[in-house]
C-alpha atoms as a PDB file:
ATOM      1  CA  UNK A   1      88.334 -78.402 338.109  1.00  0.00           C
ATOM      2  CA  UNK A   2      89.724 -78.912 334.827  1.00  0.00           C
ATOM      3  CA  UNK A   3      90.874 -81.978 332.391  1.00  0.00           C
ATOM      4  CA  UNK A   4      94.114 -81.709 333.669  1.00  0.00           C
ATOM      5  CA  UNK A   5      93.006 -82.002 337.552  1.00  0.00           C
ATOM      6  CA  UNK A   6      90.668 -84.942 336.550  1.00  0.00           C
ATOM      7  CA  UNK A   7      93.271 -86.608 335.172  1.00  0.00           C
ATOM      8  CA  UNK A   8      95.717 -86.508 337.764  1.00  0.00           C
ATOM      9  CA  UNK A   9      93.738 -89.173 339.260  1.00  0.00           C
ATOM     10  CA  UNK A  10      93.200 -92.864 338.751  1.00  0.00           C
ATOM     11  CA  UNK A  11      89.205 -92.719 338.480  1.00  0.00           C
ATOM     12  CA  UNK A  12      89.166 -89.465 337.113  1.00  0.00           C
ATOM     13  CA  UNK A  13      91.371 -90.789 334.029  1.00  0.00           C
ATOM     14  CA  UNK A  14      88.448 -93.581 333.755  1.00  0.00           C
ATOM     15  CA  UNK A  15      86.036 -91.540 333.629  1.00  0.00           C
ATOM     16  CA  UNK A  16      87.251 -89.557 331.401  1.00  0.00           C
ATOM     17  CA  UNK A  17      88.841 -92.625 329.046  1.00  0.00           C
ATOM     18  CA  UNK A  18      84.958 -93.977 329.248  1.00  0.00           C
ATOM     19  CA  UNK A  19      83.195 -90.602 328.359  1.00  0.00           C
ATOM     20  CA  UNK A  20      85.403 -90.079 325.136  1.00  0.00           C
ATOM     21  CA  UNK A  21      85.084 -93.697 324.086  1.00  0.00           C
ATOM     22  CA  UNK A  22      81.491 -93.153 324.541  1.00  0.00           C
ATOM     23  CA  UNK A  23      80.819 -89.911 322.770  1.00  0.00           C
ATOM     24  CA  UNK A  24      83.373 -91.226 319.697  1.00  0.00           C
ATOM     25  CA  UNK A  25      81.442 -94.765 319.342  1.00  0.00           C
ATOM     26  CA  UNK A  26      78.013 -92.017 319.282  1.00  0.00           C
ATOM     27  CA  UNK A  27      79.941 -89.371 317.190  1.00  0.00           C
ATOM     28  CA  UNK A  28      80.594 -92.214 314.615  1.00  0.00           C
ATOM     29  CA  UNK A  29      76.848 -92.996 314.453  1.00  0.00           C
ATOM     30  CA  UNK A  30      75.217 -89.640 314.793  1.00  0.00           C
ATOM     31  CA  UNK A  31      78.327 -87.256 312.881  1.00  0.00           C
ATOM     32  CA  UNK A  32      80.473 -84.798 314.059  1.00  0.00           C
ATOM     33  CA  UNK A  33      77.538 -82.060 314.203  1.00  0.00           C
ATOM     34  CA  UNK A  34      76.593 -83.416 317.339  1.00  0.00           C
ATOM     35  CA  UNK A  35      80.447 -82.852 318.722  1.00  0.00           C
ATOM     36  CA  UNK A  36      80.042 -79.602 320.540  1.00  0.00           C
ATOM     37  CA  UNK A  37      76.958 -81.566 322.408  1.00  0.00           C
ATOM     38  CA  UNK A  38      79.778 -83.984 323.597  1.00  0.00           C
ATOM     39  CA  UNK A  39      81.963 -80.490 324.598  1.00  0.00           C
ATOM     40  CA  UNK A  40      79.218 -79.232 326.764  1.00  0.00           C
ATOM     41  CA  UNK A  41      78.759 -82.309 328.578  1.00  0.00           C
ATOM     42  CA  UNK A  42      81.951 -82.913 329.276  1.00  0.00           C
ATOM     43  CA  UNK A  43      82.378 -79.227 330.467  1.00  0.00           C
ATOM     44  CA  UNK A  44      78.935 -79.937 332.617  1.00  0.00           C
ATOM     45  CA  UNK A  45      80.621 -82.757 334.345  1.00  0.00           C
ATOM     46  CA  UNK A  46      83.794 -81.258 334.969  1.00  0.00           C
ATOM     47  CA  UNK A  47      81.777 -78.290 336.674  1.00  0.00           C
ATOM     48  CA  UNK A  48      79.572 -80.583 338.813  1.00  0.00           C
ATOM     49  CA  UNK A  49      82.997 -82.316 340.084  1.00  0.00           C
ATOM     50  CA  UNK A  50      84.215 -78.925 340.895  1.00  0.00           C
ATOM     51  CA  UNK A  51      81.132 -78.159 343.004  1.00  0.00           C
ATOM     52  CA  UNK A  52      80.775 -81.216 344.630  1.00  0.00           C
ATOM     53  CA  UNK A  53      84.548 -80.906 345.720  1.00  0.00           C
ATOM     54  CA  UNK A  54      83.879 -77.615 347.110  1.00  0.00           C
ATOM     55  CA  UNK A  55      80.670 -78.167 349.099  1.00  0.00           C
ATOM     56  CA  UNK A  56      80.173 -77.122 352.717  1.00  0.00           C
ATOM     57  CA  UNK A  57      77.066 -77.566 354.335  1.00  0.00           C
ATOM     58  CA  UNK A  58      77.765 -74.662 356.558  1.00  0.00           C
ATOM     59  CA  UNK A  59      76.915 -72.481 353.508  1.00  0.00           C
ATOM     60  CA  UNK A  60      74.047 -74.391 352.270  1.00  0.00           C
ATOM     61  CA  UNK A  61      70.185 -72.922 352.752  1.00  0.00           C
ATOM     62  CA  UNK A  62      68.906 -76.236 352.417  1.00  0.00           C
ATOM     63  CA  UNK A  63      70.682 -78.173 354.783  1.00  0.00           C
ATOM     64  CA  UNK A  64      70.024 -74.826 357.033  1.00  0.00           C
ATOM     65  CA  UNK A  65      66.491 -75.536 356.580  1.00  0.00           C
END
């Protein structure tokens, strides 16, 4: 999943619209050395999305277990 994916959708665009008012009103305080933090979470949630949208508890040990 990508920007573009998460923003095809209504609470995608939200979330998205709330994370980069977020990191900007924190970016202000804290100075754009901390922007490639803001990158790498925003890459980290994007990737969790993905994997949570291609679960299948057929293929998972734990739920195995």
């Amino acid at each position: 999943m990508d920007r573009r994916a998460l923003d095809s959708t209504r609470a995608g665009k939200e979330a998205l619209a709330k994370l980069d008012e977020w990191s900007n009103s924190i970016l202000a305080l804290a100075g754009e050395q901390w922007k490639w933090r803001f990158r790498e979470l925003r890459n980290n949630i994007l990737n969790h999305c993905r994997e949570a949208m291609e679960y299948d508890p057929h293929w998972d040990i734990n739920e195995q277990a």
